[in-house]
C-alpha atoms as a PDB file:
ATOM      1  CA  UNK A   1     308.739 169.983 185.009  1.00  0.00           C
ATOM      2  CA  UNK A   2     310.051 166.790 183.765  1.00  0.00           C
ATOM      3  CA  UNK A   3     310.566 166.496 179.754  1.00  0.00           C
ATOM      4  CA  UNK A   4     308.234 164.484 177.679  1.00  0.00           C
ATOM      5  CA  UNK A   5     308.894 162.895 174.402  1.00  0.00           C
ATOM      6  CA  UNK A   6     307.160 164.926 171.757  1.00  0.00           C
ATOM      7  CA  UNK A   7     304.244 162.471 171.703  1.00  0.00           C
ATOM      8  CA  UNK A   8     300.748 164.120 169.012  1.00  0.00           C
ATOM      9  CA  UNK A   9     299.381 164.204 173.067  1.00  0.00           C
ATOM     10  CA  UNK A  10     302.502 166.285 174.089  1.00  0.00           C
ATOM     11  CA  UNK A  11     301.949 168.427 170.958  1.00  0.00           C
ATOM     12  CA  UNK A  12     298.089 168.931 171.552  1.00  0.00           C
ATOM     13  CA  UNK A  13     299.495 169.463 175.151  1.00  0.00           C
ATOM     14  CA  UNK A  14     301.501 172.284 173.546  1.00  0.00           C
ATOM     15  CA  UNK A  15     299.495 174.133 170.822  1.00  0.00           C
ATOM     16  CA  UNK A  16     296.216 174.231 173.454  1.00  0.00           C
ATOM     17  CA  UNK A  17     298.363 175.968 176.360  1.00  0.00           C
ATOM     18  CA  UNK A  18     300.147 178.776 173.518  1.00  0.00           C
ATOM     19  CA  UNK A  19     296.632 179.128 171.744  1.00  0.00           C
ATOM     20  CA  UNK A  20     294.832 179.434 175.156  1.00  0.00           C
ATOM     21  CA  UNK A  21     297.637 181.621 177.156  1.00  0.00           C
ATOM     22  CA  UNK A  22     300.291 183.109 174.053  1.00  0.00           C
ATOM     23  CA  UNK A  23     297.955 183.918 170.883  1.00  0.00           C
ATOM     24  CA  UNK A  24     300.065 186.899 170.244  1.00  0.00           C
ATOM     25  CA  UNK A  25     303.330 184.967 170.505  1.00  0.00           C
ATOM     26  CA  UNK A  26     301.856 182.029 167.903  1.00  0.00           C
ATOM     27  CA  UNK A  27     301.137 184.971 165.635  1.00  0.00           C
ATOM     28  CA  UNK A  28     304.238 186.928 165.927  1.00  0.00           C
ATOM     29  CA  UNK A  29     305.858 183.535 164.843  1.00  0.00           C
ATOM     30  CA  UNK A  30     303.954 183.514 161.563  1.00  0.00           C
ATOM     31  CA  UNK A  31     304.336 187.101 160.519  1.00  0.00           C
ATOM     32  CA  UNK A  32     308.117 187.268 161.698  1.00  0.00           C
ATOM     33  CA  UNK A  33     309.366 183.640 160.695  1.00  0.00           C
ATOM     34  CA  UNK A  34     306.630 182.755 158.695  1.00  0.00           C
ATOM     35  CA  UNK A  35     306.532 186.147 156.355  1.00  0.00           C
ATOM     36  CA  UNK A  36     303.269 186.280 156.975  1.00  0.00           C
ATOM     37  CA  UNK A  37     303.336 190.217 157.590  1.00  0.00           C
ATOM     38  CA  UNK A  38     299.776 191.148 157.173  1.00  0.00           C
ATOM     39  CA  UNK A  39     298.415 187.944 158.935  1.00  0.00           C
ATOM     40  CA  UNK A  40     295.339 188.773 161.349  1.00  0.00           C
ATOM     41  CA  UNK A  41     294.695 185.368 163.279  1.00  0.00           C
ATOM     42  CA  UNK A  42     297.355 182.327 163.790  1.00  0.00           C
ATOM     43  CA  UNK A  43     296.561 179.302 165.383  1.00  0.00           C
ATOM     44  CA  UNK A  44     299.654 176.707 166.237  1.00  0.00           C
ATOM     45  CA  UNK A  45     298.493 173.254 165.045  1.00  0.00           C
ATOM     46  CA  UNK A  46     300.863 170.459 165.843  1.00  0.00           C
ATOM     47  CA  UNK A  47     304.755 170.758 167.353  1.00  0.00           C
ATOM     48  CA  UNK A  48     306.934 168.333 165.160  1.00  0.00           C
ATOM     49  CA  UNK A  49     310.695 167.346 166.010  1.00  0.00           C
ATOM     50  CA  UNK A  50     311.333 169.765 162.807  1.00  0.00           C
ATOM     51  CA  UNK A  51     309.127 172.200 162.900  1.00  0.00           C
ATOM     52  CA  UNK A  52     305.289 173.865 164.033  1.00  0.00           C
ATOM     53  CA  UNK A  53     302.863 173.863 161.637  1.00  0.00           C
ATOM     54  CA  UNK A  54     299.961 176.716 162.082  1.00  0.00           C
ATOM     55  CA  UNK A  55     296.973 178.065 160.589  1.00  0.00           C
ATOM     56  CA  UNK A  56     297.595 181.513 159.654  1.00  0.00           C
ATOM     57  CA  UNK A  57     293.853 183.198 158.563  1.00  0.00           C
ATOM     58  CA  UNK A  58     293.004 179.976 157.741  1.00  0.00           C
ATOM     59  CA  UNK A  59     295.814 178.469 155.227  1.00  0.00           C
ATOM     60  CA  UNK A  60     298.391 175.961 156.854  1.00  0.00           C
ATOM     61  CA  UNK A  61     302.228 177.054 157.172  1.00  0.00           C
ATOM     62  CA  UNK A  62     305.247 175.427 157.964  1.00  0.00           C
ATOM     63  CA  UNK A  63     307.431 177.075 160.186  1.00  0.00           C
ATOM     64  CA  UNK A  64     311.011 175.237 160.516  1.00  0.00           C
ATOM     65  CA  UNK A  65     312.919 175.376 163.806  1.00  0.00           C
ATOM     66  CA  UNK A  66     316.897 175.356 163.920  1.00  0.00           C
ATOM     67  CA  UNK A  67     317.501 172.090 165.126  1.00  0.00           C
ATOM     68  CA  UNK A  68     315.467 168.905 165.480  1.00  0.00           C
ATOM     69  CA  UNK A  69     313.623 169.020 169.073  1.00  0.00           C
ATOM     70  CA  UNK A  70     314.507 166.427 171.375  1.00  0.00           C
ATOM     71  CA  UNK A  71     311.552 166.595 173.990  1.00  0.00           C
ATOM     72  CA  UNK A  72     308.783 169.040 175.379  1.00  0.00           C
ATOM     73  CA  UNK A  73     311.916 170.665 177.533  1.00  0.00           C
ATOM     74  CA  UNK A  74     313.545 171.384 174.092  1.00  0.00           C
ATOM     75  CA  UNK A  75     310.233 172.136 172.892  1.00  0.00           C
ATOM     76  CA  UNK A  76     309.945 175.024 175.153  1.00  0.00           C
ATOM     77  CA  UNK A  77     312.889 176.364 175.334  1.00  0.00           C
ATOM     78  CA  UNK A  78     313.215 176.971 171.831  1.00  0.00           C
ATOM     79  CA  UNK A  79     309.599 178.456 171.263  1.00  0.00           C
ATOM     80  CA  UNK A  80     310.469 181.368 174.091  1.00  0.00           C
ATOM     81  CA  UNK A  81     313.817 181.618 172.324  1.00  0.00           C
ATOM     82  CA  UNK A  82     312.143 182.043 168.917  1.00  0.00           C
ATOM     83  CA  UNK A  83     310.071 184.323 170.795  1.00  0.00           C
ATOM     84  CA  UNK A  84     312.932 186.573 172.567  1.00  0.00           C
ATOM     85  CA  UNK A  85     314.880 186.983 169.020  1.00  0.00           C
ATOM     86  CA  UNK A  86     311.728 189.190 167.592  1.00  0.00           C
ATOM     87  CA  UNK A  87     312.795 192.094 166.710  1.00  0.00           C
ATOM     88  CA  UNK A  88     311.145 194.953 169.192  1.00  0.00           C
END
């Protein structure tokens, strides 16, 4: 798959396939990186060179990433890292 810029469309491209096919892993962000421990539901908004923002049970949150995200590549990369560094 070739890389996109991190266009809003690439972003909406992004949240709709981890809401639709990786709700666990978008809420697993929020209660491990987000503190969110007790969160229920987390839905991931928008993907931002800097960070995601979500919903988590309905209030917004920030979630920062390590480095600045070049592209969609980057983009993905980094979520399934983020993902593989949970604990368990």
């Amino acid at each position: 798959m070739a890389a996109d810029p991190l266009t809003p469309e690439v972003s909406d491209r992004i949240c709709r396939h981890m809401n639709q096919d990786h709700g666990e892993a978008v809420l697993s962000y929020a209660r491990h990186y987000g503190g969110a421990t007790a969160a229920s539901q987390a839905t991931l908004e928008r993907i931002e060179p800097e960070a995601m923002q979500l919903a988590v049970d309905g209030q917004p949150m920030t979630i920062r990433f390590d480095h600045r995200l070049s592209d969609s590549e980057d983009a993905h990369r980094t979520l399934v890292a983020m993902l593989r560094a949970l604990p368990g």
